[in-house]
PDB file of N, CA and C in Angstrom:
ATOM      1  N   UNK A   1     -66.526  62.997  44.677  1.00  0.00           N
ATOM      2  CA  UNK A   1     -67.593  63.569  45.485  1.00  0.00           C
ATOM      3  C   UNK A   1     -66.982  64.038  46.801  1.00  0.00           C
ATOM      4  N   UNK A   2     -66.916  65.206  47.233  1.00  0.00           N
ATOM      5  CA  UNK A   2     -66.753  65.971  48.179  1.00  0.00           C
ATOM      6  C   UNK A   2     -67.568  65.301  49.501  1.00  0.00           C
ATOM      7  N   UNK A   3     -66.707  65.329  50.858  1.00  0.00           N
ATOM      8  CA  UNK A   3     -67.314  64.773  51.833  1.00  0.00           C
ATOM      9  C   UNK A   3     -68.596  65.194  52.075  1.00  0.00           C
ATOM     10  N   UNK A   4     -68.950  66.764  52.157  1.00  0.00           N
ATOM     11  CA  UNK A   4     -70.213  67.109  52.319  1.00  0.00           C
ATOM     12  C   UNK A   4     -71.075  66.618  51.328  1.00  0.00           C
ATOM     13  N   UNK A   5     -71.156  66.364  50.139  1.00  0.00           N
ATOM     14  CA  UNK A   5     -71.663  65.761  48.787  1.00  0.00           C
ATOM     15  C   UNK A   5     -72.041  64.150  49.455  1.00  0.00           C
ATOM     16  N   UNK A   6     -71.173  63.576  49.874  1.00  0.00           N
ATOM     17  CA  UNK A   6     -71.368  62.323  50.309  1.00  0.00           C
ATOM     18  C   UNK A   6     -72.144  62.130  51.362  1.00  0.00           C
ATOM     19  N   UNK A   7     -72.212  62.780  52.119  1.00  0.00           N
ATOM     20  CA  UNK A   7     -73.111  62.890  53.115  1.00  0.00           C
ATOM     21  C   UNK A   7     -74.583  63.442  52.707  1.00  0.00           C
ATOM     22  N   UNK A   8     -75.007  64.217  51.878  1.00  0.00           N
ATOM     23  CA  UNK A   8     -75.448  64.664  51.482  1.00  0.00           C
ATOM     24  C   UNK A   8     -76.767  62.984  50.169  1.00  0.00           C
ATOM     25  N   UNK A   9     -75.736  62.903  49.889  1.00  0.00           N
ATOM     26  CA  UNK A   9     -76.309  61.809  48.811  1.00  0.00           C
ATOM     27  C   UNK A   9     -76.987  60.433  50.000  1.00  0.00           C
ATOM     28  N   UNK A  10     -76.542  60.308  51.004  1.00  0.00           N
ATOM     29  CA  UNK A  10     -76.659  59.432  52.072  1.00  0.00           C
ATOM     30  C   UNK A  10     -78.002  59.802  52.813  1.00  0.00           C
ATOM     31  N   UNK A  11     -78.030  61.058  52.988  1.00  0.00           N
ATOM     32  CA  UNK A  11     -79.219  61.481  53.523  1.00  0.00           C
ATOM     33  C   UNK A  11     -80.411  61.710  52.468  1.00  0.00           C
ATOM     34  N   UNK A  12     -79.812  61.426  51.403  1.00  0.00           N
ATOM     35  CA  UNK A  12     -81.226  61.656  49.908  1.00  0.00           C
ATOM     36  C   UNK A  12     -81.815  59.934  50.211  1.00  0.00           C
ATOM     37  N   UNK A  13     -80.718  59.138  49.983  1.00  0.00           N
ATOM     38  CA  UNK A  13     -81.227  57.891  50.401  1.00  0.00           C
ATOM     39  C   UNK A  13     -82.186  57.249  51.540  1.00  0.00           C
ATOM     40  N   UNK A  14     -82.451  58.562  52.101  1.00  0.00           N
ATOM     41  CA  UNK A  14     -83.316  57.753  53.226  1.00  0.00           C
ATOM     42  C   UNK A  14     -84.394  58.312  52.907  1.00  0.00           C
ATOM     43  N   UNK A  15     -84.546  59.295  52.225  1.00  0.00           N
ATOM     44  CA  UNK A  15     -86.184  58.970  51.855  1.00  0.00           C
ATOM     45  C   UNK A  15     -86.773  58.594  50.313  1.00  0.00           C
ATOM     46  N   UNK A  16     -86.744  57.851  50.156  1.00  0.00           N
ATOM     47  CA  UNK A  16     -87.274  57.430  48.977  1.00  0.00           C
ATOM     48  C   UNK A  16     -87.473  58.176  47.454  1.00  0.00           C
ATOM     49  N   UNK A  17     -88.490  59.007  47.889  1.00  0.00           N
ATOM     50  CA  UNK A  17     -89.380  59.562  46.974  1.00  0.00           C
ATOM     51  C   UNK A  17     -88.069  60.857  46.444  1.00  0.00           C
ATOM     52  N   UNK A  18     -87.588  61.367  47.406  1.00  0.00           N
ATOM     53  CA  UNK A  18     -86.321  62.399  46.991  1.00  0.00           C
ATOM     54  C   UNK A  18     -85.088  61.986  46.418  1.00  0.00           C
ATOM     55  N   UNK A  19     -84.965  60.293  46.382  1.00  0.00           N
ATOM     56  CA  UNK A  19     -84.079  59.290  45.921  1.00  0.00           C
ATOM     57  C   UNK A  19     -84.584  59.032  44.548  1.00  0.00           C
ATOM     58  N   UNK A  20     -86.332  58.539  44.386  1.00  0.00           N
ATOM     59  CA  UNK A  20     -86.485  58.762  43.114  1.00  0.00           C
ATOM     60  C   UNK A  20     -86.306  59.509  42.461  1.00  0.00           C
ATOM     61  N   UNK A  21     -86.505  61.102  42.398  1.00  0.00           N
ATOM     62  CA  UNK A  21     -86.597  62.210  41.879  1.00  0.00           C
ATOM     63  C   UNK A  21     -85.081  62.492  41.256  1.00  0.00           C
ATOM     64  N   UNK A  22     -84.192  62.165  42.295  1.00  0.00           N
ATOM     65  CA  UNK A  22     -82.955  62.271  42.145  1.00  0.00           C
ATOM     66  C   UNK A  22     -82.284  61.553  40.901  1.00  0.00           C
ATOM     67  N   UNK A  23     -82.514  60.383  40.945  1.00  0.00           N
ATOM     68  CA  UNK A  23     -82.287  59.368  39.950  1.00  0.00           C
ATOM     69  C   UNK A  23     -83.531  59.684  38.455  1.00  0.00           C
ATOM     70  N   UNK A  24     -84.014  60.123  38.357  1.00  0.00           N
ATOM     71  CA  UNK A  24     -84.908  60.657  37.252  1.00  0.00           C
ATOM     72  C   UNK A  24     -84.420  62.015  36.830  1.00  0.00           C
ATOM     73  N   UNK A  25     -83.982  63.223  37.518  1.00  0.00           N
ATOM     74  CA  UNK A  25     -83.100  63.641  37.139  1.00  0.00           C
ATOM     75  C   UNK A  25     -81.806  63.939  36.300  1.00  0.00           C
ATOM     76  N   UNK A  26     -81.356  62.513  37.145  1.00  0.00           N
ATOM     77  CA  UNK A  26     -79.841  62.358  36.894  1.00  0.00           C
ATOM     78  C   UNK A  26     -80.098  61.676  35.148  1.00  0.00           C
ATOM     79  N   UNK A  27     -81.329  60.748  35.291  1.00  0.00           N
ATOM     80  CA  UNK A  27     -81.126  60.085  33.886  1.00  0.00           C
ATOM     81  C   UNK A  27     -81.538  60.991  32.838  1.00  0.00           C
ATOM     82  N   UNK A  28     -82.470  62.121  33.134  1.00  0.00           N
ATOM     83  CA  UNK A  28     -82.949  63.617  32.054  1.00  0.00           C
ATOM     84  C   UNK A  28     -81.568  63.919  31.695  1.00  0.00           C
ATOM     85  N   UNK A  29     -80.541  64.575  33.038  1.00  0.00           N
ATOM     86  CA  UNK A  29     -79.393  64.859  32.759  1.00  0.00           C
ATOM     87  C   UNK A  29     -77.986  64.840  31.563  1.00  0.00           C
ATOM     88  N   UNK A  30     -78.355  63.006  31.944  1.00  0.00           N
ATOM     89  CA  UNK A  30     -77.426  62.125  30.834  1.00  0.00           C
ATOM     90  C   UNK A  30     -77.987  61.537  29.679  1.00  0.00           C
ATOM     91  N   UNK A  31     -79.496  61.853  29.298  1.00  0.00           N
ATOM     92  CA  UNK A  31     -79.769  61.484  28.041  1.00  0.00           C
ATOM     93  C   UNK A  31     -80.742  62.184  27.128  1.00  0.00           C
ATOM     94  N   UNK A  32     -81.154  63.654  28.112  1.00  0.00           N
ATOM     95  CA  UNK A  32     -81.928  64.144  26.759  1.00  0.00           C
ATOM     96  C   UNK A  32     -81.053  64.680  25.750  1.00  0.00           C
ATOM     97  N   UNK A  33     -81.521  64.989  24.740  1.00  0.00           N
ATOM     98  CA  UNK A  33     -81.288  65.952  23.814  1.00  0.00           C
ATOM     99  C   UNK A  33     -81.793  67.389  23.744  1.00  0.00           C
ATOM    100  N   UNK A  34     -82.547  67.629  24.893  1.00  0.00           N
ATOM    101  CA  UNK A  34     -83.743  69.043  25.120  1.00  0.00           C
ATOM    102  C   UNK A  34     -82.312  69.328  26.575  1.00  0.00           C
ATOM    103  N   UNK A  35     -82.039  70.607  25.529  1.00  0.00           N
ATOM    104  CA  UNK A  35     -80.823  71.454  26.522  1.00  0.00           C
ATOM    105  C   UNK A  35     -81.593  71.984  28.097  1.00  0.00           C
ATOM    106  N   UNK A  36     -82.301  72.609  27.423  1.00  0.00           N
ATOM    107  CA  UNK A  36     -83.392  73.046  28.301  1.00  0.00           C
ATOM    108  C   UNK A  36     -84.010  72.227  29.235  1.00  0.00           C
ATOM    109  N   UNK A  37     -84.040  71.228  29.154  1.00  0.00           N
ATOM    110  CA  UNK A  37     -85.044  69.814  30.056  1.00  0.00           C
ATOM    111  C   UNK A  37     -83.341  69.640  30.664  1.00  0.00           C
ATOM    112  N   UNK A  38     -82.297  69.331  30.314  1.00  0.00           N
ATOM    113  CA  UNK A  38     -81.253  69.266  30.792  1.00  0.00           C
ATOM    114  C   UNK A  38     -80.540  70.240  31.981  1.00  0.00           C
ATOM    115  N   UNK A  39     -81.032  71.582  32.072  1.00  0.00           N
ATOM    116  CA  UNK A  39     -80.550  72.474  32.586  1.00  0.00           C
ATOM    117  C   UNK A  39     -81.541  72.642  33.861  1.00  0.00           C
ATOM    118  N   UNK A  40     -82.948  72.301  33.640  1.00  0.00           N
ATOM    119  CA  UNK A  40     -83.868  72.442  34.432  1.00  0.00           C
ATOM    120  C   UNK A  40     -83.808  70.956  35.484  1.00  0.00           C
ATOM    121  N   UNK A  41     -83.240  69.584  34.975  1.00  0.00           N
ATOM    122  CA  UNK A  41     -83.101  68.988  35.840  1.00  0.00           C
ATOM    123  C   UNK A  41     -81.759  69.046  36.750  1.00  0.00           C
ATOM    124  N   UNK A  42     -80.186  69.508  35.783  1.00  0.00           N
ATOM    125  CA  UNK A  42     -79.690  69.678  36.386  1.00  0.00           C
ATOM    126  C   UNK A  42     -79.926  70.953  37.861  1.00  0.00           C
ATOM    127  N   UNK A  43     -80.674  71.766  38.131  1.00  0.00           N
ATOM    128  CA  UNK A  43     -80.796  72.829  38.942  1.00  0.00           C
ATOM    129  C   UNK A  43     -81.369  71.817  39.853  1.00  0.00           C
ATOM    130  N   UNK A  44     -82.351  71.036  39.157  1.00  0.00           N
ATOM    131  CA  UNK A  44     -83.269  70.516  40.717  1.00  0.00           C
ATOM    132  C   UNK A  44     -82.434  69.312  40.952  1.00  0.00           C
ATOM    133  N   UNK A  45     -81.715  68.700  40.772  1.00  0.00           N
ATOM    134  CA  UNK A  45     -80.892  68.092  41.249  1.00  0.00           C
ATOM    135  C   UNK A  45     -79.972  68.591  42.339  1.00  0.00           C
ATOM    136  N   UNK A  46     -79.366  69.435  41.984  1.00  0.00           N
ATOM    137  CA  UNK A  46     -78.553  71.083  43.196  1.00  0.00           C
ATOM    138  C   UNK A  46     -79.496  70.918  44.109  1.00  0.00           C
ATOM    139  N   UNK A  47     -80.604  71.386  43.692  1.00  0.00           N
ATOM    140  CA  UNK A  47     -81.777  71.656  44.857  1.00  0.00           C
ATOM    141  C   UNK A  47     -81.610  70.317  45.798  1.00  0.00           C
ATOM    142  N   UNK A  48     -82.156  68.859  45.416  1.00  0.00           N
ATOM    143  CA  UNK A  48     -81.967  68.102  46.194  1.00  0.00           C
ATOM    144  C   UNK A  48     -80.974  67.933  47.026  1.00  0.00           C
ATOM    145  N   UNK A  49     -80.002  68.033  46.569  1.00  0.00           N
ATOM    146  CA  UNK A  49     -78.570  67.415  47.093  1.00  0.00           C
ATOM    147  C   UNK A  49     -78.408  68.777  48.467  1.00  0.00           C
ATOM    148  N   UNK A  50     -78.544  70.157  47.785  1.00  0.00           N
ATOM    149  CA  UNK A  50     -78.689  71.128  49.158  1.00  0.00           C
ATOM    150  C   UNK A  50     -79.761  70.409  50.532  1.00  0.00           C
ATOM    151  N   UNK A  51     -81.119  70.715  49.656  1.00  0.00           N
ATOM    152  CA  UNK A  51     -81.652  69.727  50.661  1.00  0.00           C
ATOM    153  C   UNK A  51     -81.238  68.709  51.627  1.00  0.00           C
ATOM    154  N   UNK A  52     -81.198  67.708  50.715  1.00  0.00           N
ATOM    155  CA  UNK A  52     -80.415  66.585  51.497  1.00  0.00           C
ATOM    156  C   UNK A  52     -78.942  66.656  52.740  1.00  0.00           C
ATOM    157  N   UNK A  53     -78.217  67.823  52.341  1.00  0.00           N
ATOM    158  CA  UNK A  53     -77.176  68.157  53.263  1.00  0.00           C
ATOM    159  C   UNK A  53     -77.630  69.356  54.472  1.00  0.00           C
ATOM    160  N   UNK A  54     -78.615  69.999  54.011  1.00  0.00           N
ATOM    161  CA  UNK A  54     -79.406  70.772  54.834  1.00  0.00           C
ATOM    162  C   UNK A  54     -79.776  69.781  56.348  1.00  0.00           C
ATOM    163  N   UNK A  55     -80.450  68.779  55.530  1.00  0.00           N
ATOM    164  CA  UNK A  55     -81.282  67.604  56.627  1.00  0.00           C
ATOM    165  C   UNK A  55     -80.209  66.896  57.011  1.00  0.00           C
ATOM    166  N   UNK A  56     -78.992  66.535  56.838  1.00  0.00           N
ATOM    167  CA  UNK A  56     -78.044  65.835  57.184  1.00  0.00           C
ATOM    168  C   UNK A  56     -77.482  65.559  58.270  1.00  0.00           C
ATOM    169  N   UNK A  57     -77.436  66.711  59.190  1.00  0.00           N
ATOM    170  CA  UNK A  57     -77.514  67.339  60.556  1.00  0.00           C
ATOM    171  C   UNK A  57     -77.826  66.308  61.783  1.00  0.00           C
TER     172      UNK A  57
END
């Protein structure tokens, strides 16, 4: 994980609900079988993590 990545994941942690999302994600990610449900969480995952380094500041 890239320093900005790390920082980034640090600042997802402080709010909760964008920590859940994150982690629900990540588990769509690593266990569907729906490519599609896979591709759509991987993006919003990106999304968060931008987010999160956006607010990092």
């Amino acid at each position: 994980m890239s320093g900005s990545r790390a920082w980034a994941w640090v600042d997802a942690q402080r709010w909760p609900e964008r920590a859940t999302r994150f982690r629900e994600c990540e588990h769509m990610v690593t266990t569907s079988d729906n490519k599609d449900a896979r591709r759509i969480a991987s993006a919003e995952l990106g999304r968060i993590l931008a987010d999160a380094e956006a607010n990092a500041v």
